[in-house]
C-alpha atoms as a PDB file:
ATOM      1  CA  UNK A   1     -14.129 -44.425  34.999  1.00  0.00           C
ATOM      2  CA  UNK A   2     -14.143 -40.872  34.302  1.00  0.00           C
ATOM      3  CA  UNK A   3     -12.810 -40.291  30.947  1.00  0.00           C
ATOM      4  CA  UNK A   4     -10.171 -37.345  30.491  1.00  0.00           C
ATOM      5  CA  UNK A   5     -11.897 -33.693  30.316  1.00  0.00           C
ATOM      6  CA  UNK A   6     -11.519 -31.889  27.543  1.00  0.00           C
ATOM      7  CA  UNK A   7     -13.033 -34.043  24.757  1.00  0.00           C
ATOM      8  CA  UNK A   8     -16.590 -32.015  24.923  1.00  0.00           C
ATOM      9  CA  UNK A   9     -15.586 -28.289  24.330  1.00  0.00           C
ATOM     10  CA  UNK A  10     -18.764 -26.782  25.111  1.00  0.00           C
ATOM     11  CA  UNK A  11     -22.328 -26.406  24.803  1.00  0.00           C
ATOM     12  CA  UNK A  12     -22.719 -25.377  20.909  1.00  0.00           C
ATOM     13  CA  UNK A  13     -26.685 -24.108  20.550  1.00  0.00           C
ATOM     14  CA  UNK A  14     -30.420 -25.875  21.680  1.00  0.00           C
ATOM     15  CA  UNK A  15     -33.283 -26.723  20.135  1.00  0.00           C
ATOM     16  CA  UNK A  16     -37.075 -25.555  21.365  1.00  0.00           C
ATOM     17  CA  UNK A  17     -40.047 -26.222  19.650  1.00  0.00           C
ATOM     18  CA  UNK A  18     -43.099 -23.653  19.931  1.00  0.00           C
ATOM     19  CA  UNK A  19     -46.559 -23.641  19.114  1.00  0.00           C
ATOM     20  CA  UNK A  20     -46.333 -20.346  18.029  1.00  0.00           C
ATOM     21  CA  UNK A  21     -43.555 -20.051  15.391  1.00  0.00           C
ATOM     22  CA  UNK A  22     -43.770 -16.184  15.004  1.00  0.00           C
ATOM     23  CA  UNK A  23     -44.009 -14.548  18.593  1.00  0.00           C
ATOM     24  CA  UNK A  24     -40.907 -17.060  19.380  1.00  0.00           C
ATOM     25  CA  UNK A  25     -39.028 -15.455  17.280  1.00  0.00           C
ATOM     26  CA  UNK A  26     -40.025 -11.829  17.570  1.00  0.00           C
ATOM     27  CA  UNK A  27     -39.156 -12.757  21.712  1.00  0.00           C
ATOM     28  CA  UNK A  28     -35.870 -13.524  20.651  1.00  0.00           C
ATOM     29  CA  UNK A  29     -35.109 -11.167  18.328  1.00  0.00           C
ATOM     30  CA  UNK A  30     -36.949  -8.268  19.594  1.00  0.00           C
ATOM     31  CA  UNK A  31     -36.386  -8.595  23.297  1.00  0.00           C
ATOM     32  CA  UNK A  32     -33.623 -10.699  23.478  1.00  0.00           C
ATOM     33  CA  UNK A  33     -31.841  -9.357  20.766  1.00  0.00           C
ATOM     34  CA  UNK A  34     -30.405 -12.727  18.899  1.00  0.00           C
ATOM     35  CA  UNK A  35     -30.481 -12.221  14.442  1.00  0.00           C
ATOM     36  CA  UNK A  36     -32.291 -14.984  12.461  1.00  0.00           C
ATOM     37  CA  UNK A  37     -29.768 -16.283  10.262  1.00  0.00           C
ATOM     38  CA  UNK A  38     -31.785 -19.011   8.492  1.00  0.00           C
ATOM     39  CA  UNK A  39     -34.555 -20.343   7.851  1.00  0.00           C
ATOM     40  CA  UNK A  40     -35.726 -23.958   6.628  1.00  0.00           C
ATOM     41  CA  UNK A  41     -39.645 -24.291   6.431  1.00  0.00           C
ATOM     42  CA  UNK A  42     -40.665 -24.483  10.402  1.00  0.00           C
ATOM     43  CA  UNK A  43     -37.699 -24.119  11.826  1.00  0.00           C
ATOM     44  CA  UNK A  44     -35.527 -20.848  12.226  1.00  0.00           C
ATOM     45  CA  UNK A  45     -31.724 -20.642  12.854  1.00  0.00           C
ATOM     46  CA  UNK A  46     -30.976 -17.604  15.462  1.00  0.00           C
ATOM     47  CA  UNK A  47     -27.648 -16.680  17.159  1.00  0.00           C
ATOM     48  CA  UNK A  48     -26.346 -14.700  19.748  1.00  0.00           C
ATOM     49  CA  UNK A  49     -23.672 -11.957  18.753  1.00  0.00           C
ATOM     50  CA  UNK A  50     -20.643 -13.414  20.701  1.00  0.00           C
ATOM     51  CA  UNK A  51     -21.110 -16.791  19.142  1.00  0.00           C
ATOM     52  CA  UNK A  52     -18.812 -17.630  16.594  1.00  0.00           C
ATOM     53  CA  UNK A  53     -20.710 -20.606  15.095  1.00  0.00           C
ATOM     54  CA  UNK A  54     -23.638 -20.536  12.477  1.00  0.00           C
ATOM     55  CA  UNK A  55     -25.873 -20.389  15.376  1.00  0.00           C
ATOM     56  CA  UNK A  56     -27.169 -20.677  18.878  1.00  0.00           C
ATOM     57  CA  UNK A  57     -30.644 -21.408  19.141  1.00  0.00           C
ATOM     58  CA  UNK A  58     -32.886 -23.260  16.682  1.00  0.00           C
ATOM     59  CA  UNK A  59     -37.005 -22.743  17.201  1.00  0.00           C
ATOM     60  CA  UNK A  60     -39.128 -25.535  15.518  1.00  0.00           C
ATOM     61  CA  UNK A  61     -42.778 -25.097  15.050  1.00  0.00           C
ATOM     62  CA  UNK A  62     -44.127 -28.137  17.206  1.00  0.00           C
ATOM     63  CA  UNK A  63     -47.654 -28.052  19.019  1.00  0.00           C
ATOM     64  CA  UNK A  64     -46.300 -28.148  22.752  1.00  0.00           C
ATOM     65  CA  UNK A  65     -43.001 -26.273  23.873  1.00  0.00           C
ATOM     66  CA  UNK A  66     -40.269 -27.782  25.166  1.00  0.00           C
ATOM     67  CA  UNK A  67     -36.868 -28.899  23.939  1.00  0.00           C
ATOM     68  CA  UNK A  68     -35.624 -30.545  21.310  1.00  0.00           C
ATOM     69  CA  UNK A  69     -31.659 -31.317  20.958  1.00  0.00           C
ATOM     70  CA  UNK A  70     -29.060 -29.740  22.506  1.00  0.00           C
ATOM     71  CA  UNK A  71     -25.572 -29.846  20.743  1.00  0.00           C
ATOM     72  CA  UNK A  72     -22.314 -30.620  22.064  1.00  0.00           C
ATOM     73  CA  UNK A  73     -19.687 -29.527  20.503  1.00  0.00           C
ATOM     74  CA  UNK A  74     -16.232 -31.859  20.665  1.00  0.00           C
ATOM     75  CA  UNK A  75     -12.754 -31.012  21.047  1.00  0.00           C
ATOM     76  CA  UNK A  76     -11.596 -32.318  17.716  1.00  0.00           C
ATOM     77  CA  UNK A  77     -12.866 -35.100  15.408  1.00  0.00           C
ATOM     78  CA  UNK A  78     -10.197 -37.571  17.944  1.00  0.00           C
ATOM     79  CA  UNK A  79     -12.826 -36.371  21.066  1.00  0.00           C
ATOM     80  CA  UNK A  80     -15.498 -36.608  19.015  1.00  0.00           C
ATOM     81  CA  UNK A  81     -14.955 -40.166  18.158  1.00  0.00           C
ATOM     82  CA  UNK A  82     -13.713 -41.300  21.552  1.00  0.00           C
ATOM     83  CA  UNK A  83     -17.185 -39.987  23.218  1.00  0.00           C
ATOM     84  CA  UNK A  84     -19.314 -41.875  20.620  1.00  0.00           C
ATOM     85  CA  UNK A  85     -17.467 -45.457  21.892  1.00  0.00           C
ATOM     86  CA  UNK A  86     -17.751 -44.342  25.486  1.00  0.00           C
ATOM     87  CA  UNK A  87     -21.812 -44.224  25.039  1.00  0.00           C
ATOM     88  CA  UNK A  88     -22.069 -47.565  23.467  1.00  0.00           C
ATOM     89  CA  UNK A  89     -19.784 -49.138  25.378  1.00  0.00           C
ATOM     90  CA  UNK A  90     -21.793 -47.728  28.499  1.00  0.00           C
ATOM     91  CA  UNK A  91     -25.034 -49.476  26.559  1.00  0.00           C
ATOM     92  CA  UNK A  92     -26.446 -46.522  24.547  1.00  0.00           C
ATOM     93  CA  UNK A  93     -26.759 -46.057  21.196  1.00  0.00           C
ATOM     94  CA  UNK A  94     -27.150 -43.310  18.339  1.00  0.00           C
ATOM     95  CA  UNK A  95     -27.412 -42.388  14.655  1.00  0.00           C
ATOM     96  CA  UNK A  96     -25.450 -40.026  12.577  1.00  0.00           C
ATOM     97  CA  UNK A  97     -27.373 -36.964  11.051  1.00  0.00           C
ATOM     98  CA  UNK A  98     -26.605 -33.948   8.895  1.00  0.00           C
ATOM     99  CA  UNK A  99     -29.129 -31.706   9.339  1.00  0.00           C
ATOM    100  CA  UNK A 100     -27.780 -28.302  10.397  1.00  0.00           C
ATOM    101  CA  UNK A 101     -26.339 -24.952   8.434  1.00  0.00           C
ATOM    102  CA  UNK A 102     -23.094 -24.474   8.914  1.00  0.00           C
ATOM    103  CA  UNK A 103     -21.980 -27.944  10.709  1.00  0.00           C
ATOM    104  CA  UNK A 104     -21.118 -31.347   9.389  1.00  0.00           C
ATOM    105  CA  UNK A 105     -22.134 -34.422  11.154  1.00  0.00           C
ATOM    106  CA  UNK A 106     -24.042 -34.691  14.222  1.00  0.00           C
ATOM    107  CA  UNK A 107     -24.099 -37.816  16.141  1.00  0.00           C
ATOM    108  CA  UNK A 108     -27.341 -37.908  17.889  1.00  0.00           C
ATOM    109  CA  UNK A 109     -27.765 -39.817  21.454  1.00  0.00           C
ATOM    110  CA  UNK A 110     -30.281 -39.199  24.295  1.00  0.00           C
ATOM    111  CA  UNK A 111     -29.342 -39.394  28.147  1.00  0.00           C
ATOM    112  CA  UNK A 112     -31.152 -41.880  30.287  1.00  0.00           C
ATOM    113  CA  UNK A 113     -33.937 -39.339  30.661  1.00  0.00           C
ATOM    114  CA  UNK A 114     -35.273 -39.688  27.188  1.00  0.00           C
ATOM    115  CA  UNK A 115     -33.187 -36.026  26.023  1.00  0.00           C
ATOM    116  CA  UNK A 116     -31.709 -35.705  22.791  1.00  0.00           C
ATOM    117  CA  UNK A 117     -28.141 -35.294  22.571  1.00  0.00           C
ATOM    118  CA  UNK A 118     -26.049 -34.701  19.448  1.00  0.00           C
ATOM    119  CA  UNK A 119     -22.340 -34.776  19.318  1.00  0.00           C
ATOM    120  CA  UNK A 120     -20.335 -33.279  16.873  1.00  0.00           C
ATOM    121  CA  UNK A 121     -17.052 -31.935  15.413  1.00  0.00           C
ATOM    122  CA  UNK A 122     -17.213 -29.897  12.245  1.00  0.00           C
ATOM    123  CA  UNK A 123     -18.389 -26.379  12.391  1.00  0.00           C
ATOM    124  CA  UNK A 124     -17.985 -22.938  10.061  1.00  0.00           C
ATOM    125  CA  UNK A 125     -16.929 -20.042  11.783  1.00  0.00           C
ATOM    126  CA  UNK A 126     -19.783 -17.323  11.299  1.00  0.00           C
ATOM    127  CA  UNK A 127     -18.743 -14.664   8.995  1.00  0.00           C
ATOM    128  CA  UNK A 128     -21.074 -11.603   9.538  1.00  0.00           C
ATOM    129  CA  UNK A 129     -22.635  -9.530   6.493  1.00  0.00           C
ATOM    130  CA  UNK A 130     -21.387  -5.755   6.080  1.00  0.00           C
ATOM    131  CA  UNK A 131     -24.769  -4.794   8.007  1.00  0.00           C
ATOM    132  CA  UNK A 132     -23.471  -6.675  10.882  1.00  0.00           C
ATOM    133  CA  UNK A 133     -19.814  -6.181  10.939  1.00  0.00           C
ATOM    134  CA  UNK A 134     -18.299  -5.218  14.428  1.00  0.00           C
ATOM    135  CA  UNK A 135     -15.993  -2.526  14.751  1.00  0.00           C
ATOM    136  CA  UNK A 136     -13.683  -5.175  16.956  1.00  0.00           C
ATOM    137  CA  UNK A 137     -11.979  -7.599  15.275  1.00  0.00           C
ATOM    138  CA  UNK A 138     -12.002  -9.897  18.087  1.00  0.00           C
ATOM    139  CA  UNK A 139     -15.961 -10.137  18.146  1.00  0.00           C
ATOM    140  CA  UNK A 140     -18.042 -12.087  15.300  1.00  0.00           C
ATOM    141  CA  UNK A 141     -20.486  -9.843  15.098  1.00  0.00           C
ATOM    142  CA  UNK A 142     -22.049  -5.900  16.074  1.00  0.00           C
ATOM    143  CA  UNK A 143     -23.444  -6.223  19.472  1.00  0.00           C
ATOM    144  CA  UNK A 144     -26.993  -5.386  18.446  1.00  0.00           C
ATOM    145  CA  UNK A 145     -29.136  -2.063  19.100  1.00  0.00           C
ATOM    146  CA  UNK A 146     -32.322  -3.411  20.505  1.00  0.00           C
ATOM    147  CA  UNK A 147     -33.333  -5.643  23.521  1.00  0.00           C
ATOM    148  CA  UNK A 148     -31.155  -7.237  25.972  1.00  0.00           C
ATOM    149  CA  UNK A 149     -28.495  -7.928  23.946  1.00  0.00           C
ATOM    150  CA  UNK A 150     -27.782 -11.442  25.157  1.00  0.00           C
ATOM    151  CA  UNK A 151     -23.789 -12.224  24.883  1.00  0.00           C
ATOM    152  CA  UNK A 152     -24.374 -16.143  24.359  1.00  0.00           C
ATOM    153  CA  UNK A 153     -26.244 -19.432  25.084  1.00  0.00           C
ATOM    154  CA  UNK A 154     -25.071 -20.329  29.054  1.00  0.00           C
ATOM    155  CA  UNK A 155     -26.593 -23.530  30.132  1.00  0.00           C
ATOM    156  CA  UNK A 156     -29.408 -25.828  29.853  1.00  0.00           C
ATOM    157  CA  UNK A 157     -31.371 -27.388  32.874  1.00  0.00           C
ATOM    158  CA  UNK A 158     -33.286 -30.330  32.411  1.00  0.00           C
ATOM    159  CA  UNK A 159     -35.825 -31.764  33.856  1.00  0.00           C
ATOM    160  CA  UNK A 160     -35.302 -35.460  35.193  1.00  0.00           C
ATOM    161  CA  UNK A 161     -37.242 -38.423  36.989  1.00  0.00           C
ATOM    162  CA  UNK A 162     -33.884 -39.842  38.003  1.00  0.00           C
ATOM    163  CA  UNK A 163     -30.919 -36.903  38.368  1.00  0.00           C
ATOM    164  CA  UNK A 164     -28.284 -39.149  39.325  1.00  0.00           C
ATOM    165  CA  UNK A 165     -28.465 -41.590  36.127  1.00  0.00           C
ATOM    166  CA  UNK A 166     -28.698 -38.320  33.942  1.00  0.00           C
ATOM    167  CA  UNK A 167     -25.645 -36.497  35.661  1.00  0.00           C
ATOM    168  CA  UNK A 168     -23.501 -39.434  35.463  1.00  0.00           C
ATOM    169  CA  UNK A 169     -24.109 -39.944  32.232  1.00  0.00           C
ATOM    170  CA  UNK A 170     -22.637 -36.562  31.904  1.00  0.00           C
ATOM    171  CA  UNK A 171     -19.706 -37.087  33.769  1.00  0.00           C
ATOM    172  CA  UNK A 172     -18.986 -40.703  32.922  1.00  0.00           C
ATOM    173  CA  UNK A 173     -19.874 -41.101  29.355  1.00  0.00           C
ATOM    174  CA  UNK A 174     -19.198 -37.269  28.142  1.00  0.00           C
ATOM    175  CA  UNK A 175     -16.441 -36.581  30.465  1.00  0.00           C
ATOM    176  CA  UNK A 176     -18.678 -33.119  32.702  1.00  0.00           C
ATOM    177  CA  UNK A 177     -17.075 -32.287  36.123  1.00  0.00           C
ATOM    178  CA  UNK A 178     -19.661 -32.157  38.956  1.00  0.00           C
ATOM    179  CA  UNK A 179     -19.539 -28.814  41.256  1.00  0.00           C
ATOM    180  CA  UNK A 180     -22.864 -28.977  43.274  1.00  0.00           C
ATOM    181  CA  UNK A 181     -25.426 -30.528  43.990  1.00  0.00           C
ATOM    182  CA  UNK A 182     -28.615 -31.206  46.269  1.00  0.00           C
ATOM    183  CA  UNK A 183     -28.838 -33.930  48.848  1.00  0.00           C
ATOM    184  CA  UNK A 184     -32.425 -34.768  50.755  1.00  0.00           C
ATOM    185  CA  UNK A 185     -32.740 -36.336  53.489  1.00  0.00           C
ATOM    186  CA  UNK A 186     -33.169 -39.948  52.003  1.00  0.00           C
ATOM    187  CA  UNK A 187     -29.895 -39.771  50.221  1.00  0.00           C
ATOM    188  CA  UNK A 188     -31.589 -38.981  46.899  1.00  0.00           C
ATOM    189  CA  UNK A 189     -29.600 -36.441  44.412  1.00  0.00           C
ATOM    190  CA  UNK A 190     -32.766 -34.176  43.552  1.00  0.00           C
ATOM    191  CA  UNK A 191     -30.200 -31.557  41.475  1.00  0.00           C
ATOM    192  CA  UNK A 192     -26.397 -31.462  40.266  1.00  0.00           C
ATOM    193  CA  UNK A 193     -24.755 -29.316  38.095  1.00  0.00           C
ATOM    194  CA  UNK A 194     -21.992 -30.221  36.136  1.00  0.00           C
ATOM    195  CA  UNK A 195     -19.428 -28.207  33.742  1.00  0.00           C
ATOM    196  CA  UNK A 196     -17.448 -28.789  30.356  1.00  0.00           C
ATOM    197  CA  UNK A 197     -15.447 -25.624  30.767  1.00  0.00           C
ATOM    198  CA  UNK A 198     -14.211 -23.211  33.446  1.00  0.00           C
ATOM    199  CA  UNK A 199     -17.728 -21.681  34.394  1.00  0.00           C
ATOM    200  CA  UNK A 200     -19.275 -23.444  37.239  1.00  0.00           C
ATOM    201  CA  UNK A 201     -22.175 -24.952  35.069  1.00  0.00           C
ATOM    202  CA  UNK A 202     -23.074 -25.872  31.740  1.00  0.00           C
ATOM    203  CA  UNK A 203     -25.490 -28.697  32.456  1.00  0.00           C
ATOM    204  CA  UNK A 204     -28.228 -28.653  35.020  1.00  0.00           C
ATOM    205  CA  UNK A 205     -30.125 -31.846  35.800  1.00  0.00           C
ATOM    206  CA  UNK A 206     -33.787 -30.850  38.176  1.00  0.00           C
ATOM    207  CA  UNK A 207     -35.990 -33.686  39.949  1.00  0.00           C
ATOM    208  CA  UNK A 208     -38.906 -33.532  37.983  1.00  0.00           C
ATOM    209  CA  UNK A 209     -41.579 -33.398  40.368  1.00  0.00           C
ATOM    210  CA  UNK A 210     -44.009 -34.920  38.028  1.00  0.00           C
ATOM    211  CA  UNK A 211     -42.450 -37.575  37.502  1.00  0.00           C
ATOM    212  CA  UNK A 212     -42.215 -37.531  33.985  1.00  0.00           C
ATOM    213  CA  UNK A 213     -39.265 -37.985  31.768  1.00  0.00           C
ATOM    214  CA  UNK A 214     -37.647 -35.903  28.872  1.00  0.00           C
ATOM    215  CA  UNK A 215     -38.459 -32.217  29.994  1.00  0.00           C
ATOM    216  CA  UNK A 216     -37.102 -28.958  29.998  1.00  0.00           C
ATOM    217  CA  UNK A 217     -36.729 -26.402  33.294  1.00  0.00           C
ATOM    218  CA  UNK A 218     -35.273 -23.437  31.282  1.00  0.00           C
ATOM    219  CA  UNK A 219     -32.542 -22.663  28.771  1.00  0.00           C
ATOM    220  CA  UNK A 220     -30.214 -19.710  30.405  1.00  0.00           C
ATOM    221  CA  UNK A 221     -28.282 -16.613  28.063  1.00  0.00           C
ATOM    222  CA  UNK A 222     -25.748 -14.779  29.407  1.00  0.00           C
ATOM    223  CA  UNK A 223     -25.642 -11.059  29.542  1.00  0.00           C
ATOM    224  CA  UNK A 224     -22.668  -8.936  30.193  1.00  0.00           C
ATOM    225  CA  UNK A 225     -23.755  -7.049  33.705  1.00  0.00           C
ATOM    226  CA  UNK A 226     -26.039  -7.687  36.570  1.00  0.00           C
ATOM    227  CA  UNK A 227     -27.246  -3.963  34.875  1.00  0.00           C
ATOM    228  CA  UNK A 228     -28.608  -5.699  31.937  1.00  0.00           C
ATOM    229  CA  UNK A 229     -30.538  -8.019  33.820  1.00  0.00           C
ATOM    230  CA  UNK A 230     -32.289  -4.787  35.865  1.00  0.00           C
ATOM    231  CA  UNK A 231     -32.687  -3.671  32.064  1.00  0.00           C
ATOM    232  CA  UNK A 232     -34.340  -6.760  31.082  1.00  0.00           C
ATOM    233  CA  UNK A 233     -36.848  -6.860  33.600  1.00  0.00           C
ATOM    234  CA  UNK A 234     -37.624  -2.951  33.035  1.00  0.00           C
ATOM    235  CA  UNK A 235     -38.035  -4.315  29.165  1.00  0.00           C
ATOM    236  CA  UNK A 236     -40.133  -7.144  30.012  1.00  0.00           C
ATOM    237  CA  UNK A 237     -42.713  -5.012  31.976  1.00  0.00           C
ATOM    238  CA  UNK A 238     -42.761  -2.435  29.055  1.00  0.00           C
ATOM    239  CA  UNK A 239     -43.300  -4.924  25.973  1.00  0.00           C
ATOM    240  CA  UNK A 240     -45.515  -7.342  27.748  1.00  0.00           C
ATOM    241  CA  UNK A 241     -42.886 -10.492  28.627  1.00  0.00           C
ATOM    242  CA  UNK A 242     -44.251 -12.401  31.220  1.00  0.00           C
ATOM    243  CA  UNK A 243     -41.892 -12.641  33.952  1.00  0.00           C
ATOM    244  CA  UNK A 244     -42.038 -15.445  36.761  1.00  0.00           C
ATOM    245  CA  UNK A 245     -39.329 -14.365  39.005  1.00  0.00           C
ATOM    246  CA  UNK A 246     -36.119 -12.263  39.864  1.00  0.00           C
ATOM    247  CA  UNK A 247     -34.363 -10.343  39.759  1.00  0.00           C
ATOM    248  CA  UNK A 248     -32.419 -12.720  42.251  1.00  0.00           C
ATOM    249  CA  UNK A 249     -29.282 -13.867  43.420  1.00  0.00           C
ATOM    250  CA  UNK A 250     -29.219 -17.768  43.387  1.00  0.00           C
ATOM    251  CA  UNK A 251     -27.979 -19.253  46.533  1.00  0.00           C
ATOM    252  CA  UNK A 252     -26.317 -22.541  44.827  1.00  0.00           C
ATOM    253  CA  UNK A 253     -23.760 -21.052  41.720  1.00  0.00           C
ATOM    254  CA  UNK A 254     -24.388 -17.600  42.994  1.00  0.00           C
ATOM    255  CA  UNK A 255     -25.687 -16.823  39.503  1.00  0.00           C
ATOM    256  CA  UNK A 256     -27.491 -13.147  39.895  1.00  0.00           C
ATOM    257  CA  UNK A 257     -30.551 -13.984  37.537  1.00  0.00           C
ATOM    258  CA  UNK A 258     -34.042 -13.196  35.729  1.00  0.00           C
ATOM    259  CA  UNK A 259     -36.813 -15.839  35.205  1.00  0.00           C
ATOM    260  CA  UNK A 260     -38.991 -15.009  32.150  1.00  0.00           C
ATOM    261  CA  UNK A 261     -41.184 -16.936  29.358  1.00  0.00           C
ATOM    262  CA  UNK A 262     -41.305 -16.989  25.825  1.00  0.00           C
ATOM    263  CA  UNK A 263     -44.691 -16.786  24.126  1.00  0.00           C
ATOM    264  CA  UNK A 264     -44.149 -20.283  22.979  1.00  0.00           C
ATOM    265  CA  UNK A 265     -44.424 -21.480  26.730  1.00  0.00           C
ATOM    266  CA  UNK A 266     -40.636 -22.027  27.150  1.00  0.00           C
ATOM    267  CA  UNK A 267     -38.944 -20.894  30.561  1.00  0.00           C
ATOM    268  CA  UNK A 268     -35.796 -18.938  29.294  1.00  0.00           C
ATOM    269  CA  UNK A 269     -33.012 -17.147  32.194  1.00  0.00           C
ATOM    270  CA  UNK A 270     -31.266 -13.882  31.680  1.00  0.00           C
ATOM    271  CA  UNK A 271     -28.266 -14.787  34.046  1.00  0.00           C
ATOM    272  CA  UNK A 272     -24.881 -13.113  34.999  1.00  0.00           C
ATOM    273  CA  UNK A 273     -22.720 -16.045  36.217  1.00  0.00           C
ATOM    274  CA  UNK A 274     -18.927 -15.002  35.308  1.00  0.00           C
ATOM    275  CA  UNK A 275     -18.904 -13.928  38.915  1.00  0.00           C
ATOM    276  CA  UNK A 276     -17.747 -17.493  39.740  1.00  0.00           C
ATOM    277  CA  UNK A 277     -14.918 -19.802  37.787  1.00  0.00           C
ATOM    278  CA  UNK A 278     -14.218 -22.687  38.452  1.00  0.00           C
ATOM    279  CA  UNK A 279     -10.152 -22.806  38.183  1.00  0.00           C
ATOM    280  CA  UNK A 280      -9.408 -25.832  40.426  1.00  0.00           C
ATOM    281  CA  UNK A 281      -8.542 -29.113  38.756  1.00  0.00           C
ATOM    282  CA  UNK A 282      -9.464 -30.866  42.061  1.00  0.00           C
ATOM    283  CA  UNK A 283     -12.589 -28.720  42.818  1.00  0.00           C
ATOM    284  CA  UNK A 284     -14.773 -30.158  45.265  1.00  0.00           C
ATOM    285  CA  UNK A 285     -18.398 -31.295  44.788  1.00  0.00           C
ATOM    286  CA  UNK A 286     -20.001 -29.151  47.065  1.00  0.00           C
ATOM    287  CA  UNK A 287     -23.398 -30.704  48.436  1.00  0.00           C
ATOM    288  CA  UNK A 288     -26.455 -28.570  49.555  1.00  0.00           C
ATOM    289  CA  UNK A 289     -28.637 -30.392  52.226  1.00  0.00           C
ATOM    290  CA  UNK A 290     -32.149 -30.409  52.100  1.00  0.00           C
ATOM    291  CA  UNK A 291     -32.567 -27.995  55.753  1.00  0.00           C
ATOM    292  CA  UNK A 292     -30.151 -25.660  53.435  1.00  0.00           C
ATOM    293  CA  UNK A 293     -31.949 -25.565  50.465  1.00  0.00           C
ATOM    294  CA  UNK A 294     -35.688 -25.287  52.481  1.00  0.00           C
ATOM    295  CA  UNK A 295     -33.649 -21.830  53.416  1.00  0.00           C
ATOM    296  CA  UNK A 296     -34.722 -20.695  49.925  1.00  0.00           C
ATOM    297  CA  UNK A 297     -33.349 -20.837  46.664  1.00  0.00           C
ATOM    298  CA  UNK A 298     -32.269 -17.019  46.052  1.00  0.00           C
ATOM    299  CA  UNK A 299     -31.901 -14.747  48.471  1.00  0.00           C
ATOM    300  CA  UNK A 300     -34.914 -16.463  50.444  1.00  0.00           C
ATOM    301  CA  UNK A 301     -36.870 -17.273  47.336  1.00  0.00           C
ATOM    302  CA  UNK A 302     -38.839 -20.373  47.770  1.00  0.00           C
ATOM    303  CA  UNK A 303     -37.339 -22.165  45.161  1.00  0.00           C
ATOM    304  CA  UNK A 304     -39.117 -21.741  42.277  1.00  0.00           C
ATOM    305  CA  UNK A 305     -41.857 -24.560  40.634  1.00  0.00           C
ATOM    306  CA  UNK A 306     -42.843 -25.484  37.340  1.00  0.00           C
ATOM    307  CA  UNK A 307     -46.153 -23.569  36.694  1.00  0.00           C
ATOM    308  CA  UNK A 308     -46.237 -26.273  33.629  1.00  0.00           C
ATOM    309  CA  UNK A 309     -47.248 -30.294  33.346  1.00  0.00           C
ATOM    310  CA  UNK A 310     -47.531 -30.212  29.438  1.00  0.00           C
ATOM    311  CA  UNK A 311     -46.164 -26.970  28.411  1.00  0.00           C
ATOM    312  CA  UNK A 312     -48.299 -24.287  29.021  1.00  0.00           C
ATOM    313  CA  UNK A 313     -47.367 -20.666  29.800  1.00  0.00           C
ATOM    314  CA  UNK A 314     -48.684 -18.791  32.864  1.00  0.00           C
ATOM    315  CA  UNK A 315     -50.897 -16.293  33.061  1.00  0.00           C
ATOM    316  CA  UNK A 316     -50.215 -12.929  33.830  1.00  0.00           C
END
């Protein structure tokens, strides 16, 4: 059975590791506009300036890219608990680990695919220093004065060898409403999305063509304006950021969107995605057939392949 939405608020930040500690984080700082606010030996704490937690996106030094945890955050310590029975009475299992700045206790799972998953309640609203102050009371910190400008962390698509087991674990165990996904022919689910909240997607789950297991297609941050996305890619051609494809208007989610990668070897979306809500408690799965998707994946894109097996960047 479905369990009740609600008790997974949203996506709280990600993990990715990166061979090269340094350019990661001038990428996100520089042109994507994020502020360290940590640091514990290899690993470096950065947020977004619309986030109101401690932070959004943690970069580990590792020798291959790719992802590390992503962090749901609960309802309340009730939701919290309730989701941590569901997985073990659905078989899985998990330890409890305190490892983060500004949050309590994590409870970390993985989904069928080999992912890491933590789950957790307690959380410190971020305070921001006097050289970061905004000038509206309603925003946790000064939109910043250099790159992009990203608003906040959007979604996360992974990589799968079996979608359906991964998306249902999502929507059965965590409690993630399905809006679309992609049929083939043979009946086989080879993409879903699913949601925590009222946008149409916080979770993506890809076929992975490889057939490997525990991979990462790209980590998405939302901007405020298809305009910033135009900026972005004018950015990325100035200061060297690779850029793999877009600007483009997706055909499934209608999410108008930039494909670019990190110097670490990471995939990472600019995307503009408030144009769609989903406000219907009985919104319908909407399926995308495998004649509609050959059609092209944005605005006649070919949809769009990993250039990567084990992690590493393409070429300009």
């Amino acid at each position: 059975m479905t369990p009740p939405l609600g008790d997974i608020a949203h996506i709280g930040h990600a993990q990715l590791f990166t061979p090269d500690l340094d350019a990661s984080v001038a990428f996100f700082t520089d042109y994507l506009g994020l502020t360290v606010n940590g640091q514990d030996g290899d690993t470096v704490y950065l947020r977004t300036f619309d986030d109101y937690e401690h932070h959004s996106l943690v970069l580990t030094a590792r020798e291959q890219p790719g992802l590390g945890r992503l962090a749901l955050r609960a309802s309340s310590e009730g939701a919290l608990h309730r989701r941590i029975e569901a997985i073990e009475e659905a078989g899985g299992s998990g330890k409890w680990v305190e490892d983060e700045p500004g949050l309590g206790r994590l409870y970390s799972t993985t989904d069928p695919d080999g992912h890491e998953h933590a789950l957790y309640w307690e959380s410190e609203h971020y305070r921001a220093p006097e050289e970061l102050r905004p000038a509206l009371k309603n925003q946790p910190q000064a939109k910043p004065n250099r790159g992009v400008g990203v608003r906040r962390l959007d979604h996360i698509n992974f990589l799968a060898a079996d979608v359906l087991a991964n998306a249902e674990f999502h929507q059965h165990v965590l409690g993630a409403r399905p809006t679309e996904q992609i049929r083939l022919d043979s009946g086989r689910i080879a993409a879903r999305w699913l949601t925590y909240t009222n946008k149409s997607y916080d979770v993506v789950y890809t076929e992975d063509w490889t057939g490997s297991t525990g991979r990462l297609h790209h980590i998405a941050f939302a901007t405020d304006t298809r305009e910033d996305i135009l900026r972005a890619a004018d950015l990325a051609i100035d200061t060297g950021v690779f850029i793999e494809t877009g600007p483009h208007k997706h055909a499934i989610q209608q999410t108008f969107f930039l494909y670019v990668y990190e110097p670490g070897g990471n995939r990472i979306e600019l995307c503009n995605p408030l144009t769609r809500l989903v406000l219907a408690p009985d919104w319908p799965l909407i399926t995308w057939t495998e004649e509609e998707r050959k059609k092209g994946q944005a605005w006649g894109l070919k949809t769009i392949e990993s250039f990567h097996t084990h992690g590493t960047p393409p070429v300009a």
